[in-house]
C-alpha atoms as a PDB file:
ATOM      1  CA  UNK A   1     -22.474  -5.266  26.637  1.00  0.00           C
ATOM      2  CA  UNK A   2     -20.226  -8.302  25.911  1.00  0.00           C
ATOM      3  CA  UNK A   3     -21.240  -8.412  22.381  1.00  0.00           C
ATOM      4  CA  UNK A   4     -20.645  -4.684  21.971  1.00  0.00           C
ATOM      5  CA  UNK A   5     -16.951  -5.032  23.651  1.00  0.00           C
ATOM      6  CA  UNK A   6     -16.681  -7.968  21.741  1.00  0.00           C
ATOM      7  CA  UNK A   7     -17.163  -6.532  18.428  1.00  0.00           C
ATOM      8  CA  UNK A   8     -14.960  -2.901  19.275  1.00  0.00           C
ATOM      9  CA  UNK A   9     -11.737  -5.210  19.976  1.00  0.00           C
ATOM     10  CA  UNK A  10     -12.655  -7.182  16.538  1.00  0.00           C
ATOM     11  CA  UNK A  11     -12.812  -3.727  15.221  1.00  0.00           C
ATOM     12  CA  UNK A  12      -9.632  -2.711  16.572  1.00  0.00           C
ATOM     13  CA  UNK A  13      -7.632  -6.453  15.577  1.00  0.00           C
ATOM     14  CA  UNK A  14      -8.149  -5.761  12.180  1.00  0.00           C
ATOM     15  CA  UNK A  15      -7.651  -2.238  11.760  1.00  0.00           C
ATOM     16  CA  UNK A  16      -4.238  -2.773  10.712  1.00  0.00           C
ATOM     17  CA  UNK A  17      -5.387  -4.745   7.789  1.00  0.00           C
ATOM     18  CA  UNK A  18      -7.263  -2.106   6.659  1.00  0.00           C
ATOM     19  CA  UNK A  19      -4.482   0.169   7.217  1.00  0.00           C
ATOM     20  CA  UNK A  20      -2.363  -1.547   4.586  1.00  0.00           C
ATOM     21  CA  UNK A  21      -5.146  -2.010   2.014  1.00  0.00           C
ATOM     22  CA  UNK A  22      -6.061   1.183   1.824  1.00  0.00           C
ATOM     23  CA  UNK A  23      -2.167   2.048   1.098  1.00  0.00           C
ATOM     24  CA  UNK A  24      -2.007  -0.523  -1.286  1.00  0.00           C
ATOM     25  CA  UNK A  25      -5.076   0.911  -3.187  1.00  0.00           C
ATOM     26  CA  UNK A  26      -4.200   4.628  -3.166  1.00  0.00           C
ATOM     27  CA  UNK A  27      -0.849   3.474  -4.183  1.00  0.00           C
ATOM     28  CA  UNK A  28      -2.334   1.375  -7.245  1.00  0.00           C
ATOM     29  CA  UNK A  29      -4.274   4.323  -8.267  1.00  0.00           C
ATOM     30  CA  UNK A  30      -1.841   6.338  -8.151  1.00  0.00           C
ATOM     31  CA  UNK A  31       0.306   3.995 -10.332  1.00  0.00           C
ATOM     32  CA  UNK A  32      -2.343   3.901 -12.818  1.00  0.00           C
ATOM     33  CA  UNK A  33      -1.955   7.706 -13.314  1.00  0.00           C
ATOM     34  CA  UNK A  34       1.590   7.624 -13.399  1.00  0.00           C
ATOM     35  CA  UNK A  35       1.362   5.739 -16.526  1.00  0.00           C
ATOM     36  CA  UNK A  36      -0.904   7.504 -18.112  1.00  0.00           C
ATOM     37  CA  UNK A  37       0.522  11.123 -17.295  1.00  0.00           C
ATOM     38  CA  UNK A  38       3.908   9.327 -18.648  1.00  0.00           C
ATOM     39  CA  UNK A  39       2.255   8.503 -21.569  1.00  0.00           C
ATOM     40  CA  UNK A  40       0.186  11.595 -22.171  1.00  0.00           C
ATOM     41  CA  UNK A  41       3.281  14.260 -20.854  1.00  0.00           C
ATOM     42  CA  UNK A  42       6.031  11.809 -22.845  1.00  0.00           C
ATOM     43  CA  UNK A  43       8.098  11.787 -19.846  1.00  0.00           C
ATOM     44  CA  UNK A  44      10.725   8.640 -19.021  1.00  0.00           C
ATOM     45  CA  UNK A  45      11.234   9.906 -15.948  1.00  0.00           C
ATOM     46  CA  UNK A  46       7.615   9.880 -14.467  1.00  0.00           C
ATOM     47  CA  UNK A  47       7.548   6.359 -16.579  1.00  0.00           C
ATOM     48  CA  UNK A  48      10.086   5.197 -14.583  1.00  0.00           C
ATOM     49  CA  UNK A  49       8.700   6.764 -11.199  1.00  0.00           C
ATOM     50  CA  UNK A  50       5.712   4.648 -12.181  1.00  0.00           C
ATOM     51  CA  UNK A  51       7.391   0.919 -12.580  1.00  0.00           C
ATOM     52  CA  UNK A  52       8.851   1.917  -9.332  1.00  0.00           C
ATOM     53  CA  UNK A  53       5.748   2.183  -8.122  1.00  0.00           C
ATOM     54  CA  UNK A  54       4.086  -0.810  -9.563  1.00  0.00           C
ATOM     55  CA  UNK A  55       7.164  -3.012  -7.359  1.00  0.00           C
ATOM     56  CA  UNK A  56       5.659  -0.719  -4.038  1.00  0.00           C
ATOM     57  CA  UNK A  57       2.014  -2.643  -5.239  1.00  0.00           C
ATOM     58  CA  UNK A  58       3.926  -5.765  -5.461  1.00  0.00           C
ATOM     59  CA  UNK A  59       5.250  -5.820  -2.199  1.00  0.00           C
ATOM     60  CA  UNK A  60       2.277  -3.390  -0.389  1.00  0.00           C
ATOM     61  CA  UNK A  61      -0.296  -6.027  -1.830  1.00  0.00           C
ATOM     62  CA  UNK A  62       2.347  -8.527   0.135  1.00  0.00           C
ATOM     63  CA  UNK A  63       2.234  -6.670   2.876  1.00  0.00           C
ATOM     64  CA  UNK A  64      -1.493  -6.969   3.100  1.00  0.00           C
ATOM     65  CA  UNK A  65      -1.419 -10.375   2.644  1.00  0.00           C
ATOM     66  CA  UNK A  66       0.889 -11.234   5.068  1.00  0.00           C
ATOM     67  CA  UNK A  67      -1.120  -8.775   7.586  1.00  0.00           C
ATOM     68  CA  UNK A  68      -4.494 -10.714   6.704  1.00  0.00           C
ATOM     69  CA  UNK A  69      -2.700 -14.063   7.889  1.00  0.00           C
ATOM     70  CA  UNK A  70      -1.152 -12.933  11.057  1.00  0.00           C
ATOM     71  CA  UNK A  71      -4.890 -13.078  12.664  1.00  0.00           C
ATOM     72  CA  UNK A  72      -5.101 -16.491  12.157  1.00  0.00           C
ATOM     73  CA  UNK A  73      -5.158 -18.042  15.730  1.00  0.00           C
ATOM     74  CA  UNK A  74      -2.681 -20.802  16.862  1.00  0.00           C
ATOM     75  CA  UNK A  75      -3.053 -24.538  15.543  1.00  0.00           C
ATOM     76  CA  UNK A  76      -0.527 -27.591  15.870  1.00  0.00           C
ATOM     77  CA  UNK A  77       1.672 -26.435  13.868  1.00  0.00           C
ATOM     78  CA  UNK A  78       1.692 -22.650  14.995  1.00  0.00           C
ATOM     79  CA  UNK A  79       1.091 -22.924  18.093  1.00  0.00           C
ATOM     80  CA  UNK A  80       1.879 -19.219  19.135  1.00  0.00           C
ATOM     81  CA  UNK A  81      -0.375 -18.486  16.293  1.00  0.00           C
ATOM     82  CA  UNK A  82       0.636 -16.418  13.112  1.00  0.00           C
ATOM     83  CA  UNK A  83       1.309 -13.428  14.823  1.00  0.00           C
ATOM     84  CA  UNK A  84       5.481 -13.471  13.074  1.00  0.00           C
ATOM     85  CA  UNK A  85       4.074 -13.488   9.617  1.00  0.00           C
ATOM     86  CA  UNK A  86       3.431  -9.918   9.881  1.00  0.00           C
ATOM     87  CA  UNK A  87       7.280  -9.405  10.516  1.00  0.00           C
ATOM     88  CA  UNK A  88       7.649 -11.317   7.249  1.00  0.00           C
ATOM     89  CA  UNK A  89       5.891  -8.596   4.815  1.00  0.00           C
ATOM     90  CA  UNK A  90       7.409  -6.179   7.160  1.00  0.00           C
ATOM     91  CA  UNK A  91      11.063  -7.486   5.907  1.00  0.00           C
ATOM     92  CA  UNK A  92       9.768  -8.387   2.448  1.00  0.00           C
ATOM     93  CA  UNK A  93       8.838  -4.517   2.126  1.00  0.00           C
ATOM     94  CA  UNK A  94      11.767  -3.221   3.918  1.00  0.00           C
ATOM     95  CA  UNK A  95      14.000  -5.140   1.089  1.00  0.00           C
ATOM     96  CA  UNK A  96      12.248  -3.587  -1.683  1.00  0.00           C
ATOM     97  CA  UNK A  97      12.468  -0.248   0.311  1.00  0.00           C
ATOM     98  CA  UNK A  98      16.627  -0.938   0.447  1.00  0.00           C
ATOM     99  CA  UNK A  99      16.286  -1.803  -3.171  1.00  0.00           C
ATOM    100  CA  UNK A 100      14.795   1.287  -4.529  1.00  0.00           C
ATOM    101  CA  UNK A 101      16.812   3.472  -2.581  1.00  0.00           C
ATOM    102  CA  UNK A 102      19.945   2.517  -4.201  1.00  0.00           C
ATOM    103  CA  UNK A 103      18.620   2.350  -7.590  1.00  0.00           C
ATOM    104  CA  UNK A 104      17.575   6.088  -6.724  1.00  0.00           C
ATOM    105  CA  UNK A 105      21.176   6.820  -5.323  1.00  0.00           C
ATOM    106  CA  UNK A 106      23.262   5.220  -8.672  1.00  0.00           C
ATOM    107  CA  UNK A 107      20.193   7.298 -10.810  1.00  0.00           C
ATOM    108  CA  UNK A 108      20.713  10.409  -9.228  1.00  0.00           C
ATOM    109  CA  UNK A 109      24.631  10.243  -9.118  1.00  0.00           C
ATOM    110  CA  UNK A 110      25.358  10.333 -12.646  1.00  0.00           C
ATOM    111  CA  UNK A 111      23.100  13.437 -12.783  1.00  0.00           C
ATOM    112  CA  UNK A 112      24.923  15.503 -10.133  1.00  0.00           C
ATOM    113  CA  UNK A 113      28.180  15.434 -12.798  1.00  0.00           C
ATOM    114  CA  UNK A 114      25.388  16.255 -15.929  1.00  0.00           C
ATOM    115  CA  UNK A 115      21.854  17.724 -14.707  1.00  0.00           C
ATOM    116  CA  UNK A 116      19.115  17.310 -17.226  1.00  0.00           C
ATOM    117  CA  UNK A 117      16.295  19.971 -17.544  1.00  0.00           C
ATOM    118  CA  UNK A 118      13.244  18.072 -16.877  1.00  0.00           C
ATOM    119  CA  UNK A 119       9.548  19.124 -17.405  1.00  0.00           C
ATOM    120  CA  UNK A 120       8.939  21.711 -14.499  1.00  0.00           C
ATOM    121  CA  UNK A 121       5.001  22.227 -15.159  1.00  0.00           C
ATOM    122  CA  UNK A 122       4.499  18.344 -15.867  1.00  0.00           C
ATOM    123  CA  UNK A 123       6.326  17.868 -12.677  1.00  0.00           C
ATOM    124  CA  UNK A 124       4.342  20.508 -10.272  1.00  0.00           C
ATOM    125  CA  UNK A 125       1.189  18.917 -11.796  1.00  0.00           C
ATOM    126  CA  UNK A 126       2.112  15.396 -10.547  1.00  0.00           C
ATOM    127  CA  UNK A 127       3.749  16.151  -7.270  1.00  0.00           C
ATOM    128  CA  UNK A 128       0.947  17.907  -5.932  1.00  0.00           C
ATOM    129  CA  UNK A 129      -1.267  14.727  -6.650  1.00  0.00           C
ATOM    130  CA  UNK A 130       1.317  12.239  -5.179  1.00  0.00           C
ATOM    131  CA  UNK A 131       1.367  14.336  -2.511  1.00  0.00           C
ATOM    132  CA  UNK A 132      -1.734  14.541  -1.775  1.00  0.00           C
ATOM    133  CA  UNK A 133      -2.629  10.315  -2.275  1.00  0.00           C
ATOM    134  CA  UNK A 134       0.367   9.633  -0.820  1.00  0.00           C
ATOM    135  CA  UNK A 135       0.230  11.637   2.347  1.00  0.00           C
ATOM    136  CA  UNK A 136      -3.394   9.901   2.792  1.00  0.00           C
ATOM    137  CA  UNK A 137      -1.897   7.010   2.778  1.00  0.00           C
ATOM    138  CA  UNK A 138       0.556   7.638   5.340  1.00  0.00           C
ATOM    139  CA  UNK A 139      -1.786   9.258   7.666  1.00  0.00           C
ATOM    140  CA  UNK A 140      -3.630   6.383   7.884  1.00  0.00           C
ATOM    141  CA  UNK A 141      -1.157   4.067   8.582  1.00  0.00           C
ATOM    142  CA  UNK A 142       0.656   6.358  11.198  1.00  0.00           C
ATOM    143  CA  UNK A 143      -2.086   5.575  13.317  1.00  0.00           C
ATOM    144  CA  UNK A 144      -1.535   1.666  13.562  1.00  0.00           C
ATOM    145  CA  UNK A 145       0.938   0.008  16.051  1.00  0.00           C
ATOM    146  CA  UNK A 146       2.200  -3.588  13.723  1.00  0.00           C
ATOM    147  CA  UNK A 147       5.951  -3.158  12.536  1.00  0.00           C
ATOM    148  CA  UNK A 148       4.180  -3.872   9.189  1.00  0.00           C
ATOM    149  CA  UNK A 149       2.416  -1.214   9.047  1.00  0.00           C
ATOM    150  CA  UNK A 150       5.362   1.602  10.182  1.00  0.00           C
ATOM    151  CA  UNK A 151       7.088  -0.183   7.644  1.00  0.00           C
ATOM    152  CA  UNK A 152       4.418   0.121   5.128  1.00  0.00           C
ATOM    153  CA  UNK A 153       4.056   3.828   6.291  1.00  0.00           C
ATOM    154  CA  UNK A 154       7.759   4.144   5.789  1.00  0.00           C
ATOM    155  CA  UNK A 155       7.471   2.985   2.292  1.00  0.00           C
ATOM    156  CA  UNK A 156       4.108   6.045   1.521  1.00  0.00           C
ATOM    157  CA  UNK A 157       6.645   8.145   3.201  1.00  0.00           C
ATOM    158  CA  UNK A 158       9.147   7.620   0.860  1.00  0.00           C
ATOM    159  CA  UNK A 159       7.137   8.389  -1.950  1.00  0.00           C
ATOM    160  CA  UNK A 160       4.915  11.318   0.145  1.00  0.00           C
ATOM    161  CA  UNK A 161       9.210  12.780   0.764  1.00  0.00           C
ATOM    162  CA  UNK A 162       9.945  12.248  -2.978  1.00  0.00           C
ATOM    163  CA  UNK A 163       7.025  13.835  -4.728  1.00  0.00           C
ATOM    164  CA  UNK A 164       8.055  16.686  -1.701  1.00  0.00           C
ATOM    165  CA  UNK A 165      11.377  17.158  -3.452  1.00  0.00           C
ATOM    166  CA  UNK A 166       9.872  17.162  -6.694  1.00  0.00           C
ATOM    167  CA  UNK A 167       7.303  19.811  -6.031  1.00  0.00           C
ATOM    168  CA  UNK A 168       9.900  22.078  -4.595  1.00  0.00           C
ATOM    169  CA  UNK A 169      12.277  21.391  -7.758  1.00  0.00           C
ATOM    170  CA  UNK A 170       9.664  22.129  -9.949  1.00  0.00           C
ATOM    171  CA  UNK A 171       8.453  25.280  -7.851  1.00  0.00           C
ATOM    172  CA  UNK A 172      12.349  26.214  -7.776  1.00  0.00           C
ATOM    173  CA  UNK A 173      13.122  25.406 -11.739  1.00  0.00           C
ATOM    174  CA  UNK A 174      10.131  27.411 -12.966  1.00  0.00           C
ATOM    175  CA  UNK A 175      12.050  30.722 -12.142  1.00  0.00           C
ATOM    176  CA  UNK A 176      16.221  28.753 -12.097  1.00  0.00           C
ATOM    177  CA  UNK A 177      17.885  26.714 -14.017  1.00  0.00           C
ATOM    178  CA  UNK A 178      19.016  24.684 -11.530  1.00  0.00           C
ATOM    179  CA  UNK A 179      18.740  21.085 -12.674  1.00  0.00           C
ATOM    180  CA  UNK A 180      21.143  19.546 -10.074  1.00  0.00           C
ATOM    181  CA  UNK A 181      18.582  20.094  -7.389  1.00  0.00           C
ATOM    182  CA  UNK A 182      16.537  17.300  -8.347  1.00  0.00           C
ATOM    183  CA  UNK A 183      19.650  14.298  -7.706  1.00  0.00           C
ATOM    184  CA  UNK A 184      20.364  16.253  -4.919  1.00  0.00           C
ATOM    185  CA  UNK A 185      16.897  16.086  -3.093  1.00  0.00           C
ATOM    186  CA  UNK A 186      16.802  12.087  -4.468  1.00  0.00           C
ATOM    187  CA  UNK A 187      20.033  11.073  -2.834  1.00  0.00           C
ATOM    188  CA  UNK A 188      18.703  12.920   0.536  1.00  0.00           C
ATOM    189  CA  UNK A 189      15.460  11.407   0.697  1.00  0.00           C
ATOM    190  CA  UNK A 190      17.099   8.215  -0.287  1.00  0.00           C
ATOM    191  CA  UNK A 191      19.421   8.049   2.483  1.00  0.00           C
ATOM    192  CA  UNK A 192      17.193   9.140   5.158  1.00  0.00           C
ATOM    193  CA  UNK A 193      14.549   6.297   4.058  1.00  0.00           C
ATOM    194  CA  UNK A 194      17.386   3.494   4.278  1.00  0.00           C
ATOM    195  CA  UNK A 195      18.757   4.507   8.199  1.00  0.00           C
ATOM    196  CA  UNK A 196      14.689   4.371   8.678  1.00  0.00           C
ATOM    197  CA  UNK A 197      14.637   1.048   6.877  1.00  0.00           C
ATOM    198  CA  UNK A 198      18.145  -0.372   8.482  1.00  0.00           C
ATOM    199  CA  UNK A 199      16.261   0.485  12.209  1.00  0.00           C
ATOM    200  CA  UNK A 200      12.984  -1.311  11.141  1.00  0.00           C
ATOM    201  CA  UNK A 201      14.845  -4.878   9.589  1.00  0.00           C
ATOM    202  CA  UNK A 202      17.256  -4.958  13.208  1.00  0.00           C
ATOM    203  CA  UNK A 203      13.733  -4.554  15.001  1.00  0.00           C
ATOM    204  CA  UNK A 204      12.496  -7.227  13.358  1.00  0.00           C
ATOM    205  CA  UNK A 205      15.383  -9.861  13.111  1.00  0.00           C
ATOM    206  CA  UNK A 206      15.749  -9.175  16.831  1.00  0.00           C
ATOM    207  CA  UNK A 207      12.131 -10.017  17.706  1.00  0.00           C
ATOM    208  CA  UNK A 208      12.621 -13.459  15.105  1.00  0.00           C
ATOM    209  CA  UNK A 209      16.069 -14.402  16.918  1.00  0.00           C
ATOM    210  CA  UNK A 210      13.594 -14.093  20.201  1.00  0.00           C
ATOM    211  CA  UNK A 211      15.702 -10.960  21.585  1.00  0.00           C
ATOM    212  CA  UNK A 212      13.795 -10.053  24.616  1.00  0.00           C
ATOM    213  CA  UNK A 213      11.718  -6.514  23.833  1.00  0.00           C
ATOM    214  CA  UNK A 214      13.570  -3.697  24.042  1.00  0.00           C
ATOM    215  CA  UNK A 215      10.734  -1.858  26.163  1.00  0.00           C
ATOM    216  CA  UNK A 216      11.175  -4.830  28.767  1.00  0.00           C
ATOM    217  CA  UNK A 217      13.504  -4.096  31.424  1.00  0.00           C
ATOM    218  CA  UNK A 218      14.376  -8.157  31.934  1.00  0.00           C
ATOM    219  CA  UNK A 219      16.211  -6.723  35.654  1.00  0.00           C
ATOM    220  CA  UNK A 220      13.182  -5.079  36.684  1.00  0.00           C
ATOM    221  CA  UNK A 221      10.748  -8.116  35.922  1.00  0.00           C
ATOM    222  CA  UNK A 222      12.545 -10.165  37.750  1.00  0.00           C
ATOM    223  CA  UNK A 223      12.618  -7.468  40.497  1.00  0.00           C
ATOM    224  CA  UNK A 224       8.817  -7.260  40.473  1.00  0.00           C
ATOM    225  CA  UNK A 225       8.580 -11.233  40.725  1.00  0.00           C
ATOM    226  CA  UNK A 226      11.056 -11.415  43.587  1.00  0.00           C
ATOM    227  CA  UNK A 227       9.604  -8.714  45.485  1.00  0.00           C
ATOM    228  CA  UNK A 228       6.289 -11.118  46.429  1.00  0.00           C
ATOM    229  CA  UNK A 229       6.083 -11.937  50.033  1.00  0.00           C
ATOM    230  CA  UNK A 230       5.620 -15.866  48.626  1.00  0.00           C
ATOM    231  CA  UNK A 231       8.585 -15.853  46.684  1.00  0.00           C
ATOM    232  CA  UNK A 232      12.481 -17.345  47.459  1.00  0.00           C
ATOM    233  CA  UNK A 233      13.643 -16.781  44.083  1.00  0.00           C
ATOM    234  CA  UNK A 234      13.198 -17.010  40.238  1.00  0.00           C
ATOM    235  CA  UNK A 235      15.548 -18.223  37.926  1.00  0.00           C
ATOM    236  CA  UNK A 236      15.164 -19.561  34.104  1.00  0.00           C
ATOM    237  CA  UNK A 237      13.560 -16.530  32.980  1.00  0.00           C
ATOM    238  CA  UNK A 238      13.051 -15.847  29.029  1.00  0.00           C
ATOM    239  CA  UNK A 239      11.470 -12.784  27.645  1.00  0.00           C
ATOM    240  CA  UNK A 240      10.434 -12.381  23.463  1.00  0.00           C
ATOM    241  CA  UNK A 241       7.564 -11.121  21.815  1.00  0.00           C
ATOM    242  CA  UNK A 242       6.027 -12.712  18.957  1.00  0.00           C
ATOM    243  CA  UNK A 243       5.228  -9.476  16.398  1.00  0.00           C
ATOM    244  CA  UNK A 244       6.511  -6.561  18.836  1.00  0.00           C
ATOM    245  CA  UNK A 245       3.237  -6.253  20.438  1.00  0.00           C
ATOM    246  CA  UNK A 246       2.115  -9.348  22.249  1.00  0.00           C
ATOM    247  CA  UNK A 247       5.158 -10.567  24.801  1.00  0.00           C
ATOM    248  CA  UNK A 248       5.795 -13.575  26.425  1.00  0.00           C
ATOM    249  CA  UNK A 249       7.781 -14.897  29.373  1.00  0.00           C
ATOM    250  CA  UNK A 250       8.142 -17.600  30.959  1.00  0.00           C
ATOM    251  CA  UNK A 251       9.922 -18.255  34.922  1.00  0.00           C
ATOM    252  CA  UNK A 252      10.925 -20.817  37.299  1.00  0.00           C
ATOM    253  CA  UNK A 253       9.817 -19.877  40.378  1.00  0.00           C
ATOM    254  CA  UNK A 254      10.833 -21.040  44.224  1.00  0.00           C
ATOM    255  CA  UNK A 255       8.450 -20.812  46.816  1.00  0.00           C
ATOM    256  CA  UNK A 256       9.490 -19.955  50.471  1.00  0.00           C
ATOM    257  CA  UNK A 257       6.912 -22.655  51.756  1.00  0.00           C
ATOM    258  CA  UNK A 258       4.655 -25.165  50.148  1.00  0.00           C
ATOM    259  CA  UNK A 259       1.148 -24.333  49.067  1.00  0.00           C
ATOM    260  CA  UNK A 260      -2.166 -25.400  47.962  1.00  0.00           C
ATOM    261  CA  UNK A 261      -3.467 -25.734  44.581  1.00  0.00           C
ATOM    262  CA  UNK A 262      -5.542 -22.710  45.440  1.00  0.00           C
ATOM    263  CA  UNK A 263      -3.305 -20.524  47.303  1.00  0.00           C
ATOM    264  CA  UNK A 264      -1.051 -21.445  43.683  1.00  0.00           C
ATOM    265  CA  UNK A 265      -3.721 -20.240  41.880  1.00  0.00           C
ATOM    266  CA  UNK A 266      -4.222 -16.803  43.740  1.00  0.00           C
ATOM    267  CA  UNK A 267      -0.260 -16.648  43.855  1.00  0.00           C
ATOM    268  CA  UNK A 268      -0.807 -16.878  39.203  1.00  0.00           C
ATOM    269  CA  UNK A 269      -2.979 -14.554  39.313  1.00  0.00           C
ATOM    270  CA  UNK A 270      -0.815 -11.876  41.274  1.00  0.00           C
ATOM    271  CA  UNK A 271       1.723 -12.251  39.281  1.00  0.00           C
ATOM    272  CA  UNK A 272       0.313 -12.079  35.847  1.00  0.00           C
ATOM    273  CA  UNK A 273      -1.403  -9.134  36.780  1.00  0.00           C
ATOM    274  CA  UNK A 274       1.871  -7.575  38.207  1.00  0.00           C
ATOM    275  CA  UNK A 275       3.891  -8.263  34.764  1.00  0.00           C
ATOM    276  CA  UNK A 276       1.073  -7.300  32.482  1.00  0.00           C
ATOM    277  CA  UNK A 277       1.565  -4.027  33.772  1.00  0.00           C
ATOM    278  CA  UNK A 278       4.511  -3.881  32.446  1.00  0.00           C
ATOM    279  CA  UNK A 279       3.202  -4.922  28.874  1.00  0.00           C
ATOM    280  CA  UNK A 280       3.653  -9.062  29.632  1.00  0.00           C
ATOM    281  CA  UNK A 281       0.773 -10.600  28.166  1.00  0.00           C
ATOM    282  CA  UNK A 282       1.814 -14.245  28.333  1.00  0.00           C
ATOM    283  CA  UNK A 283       3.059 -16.036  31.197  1.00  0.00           C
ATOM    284  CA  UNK A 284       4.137 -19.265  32.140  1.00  0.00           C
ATOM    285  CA  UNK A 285       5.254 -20.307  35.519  1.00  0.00           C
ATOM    286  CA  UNK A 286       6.699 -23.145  37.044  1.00  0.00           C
ATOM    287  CA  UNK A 287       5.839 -23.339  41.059  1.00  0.00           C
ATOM    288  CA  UNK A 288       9.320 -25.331  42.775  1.00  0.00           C
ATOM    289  CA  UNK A 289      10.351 -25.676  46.460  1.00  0.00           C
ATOM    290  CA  UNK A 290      14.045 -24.620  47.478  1.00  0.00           C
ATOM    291  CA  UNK A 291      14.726 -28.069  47.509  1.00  0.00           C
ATOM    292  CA  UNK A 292      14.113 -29.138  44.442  1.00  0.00           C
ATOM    293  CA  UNK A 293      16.487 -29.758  41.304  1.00  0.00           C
ATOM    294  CA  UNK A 294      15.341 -27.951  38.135  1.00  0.00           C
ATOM    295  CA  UNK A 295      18.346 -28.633  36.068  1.00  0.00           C
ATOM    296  CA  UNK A 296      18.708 -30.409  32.676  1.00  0.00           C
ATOM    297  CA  UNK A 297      20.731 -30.885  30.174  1.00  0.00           C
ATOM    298  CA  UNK A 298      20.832 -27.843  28.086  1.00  0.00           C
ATOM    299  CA  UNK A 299      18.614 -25.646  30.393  1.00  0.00           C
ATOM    300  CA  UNK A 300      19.958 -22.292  30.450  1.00  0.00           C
ATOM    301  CA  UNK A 301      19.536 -20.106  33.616  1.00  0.00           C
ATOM    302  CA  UNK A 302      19.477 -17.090  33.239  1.00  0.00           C
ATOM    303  CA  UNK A 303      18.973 -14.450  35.876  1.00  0.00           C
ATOM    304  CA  UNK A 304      18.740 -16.177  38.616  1.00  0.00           C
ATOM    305  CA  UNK A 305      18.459 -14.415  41.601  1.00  0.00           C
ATOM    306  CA  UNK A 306      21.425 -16.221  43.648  1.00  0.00           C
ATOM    307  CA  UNK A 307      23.720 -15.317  40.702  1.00  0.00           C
ATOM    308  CA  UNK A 308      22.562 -11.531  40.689  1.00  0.00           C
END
């Protein structure tokens, strides 16, 4: 029974992994075809669409990497592990992401003022494949939790909206000569992919400048810490999260009366369960009487209960 639970959360730990290098494949093969339908249809355009593409592989196969090395557990140097380098591909990818986008926007532009007629058939033919490997992709990253791989997703979804726009420009061109929809749809999809990518990068510099989580009420943690009959107070408390999923805290805490190693123990116990509850998975505590003097140089107390 161990072995099978055992095995089921190793199943689960690296699912995100998978998640990514599945998107990076479909995304390679789908680069693959973009240059050869280029080549075969004579189309810049779709050329173009493809070296775009082959910078997503770039910073997917990144991604992955980065992913793969978050799993690695904690040694003397990373001590917390390598949870954070997960938020690095997540960055890396949302740069890339930022960097497209505009090169889309100052593309598309210049086209609103002269529209060219592209390829309509050539173009149906395409964006109904890139819909369809792209919108795997993105399903199967939709179901992972990482900030890596909603960012990853983010980037499929780009390309899943994009071959969207073209499909319905080519559907719409085949019976109109209306070659201005296509910058129009570009400079949409564009701009809704950077507001996605601007709330993704503050996620993740706020979890690197140790922000405490945003779905941690600090207040109410330290409510459900003071509210134990044992308790005086707690003061010095710190709240971050090391990838967005796996939070840590750690508290000073006063005792009303002095105890024994084992009724400290039991007193742990309580309150780690209470916090992880509240999605705490880490916590440190430091047992101190009401006497006692805490204070250092540089400490910072926050929250402490006589100052609330």
């Amino acid at each position: 029974m161990h072995n099978h639970l055992h095995e089921s959360s190793h199943h689960l730990e690296n699912e995100d992994v998978k998640n990514i290098g599945t998107a990076f494949f479909l995304n390679l093969f789908f680069t693959i075809v973009e240059f050869v339908g280029g080549a075969i249809t004579n189309s810049v355009a779709i050329l173009s669409d493809a070296v775009h593409d082959l910078g997503d592989c770039i910073s997917l196969g990144m991604s992955w990497y980065f992913q793969h090395i978050s799993k690695r557990a904690g040694n003397k140097v990373y001590t917390y592990g390598y949870k954070r380098f997960s938020l690095l591909g997540a960055i890396i990818t949302s740069v890339v992401l930022a960097i497209g986008s505009i090169l889309i926007i100052a593309k598309a532009v210049p086209r609103l003022f002269h529209p060219e007629q592209p390829d309509a058939r050539g173009m149906l033919l395409l964006a109904v494949l890139g819909v369809i490997i792209n919108g795997a992709a993105v399903l199967r990253l939709r179901k992972g939790h990482s900030i890596n791989e909603r960012v990853v997703s983010l980037h499929m979804l780009e390309d899943v909206l994009g071959w969207l726009a073209v499909l319905v420009g080519a559907v719409v061109m085949l019976f109109a000569n209306l070659p201005i929809l296509d910058p129009i749809l570009s400079i949409a999809i564009a701009f809704y992919v950077l507001t996605n990518v601007y709330r993704n990068v503050k996620e993740s510099l706020q979890i690197i400048l140790q922000a405490a989580p945003a779905a941690i009420d600090t207040d109410d943690v330290i409510r459900i810490v003071s509210d134990i009959p044992e308790i005086e107070s707690v003061h010095d408390v710190h709240v971050w999260s090391t990838d967005g999923q796996y939070n840590i805290m750690t508290v000073h805490v006063v005792l009303n009366k002095e105890k024994s190693l084992l009724e400290l123990h039991e007193l742990k116990e309580k309150i780690r369960r209470k916090l992880q509850s509240v999605g705490i998975q880490h916590v440190t505590i430091e047992f101190e009487t009401d006497k006692e003097d805490c204070s250092m140089e540089g400490c910072c107390r926050y929250y402490s209960q006589t100052e609330n």
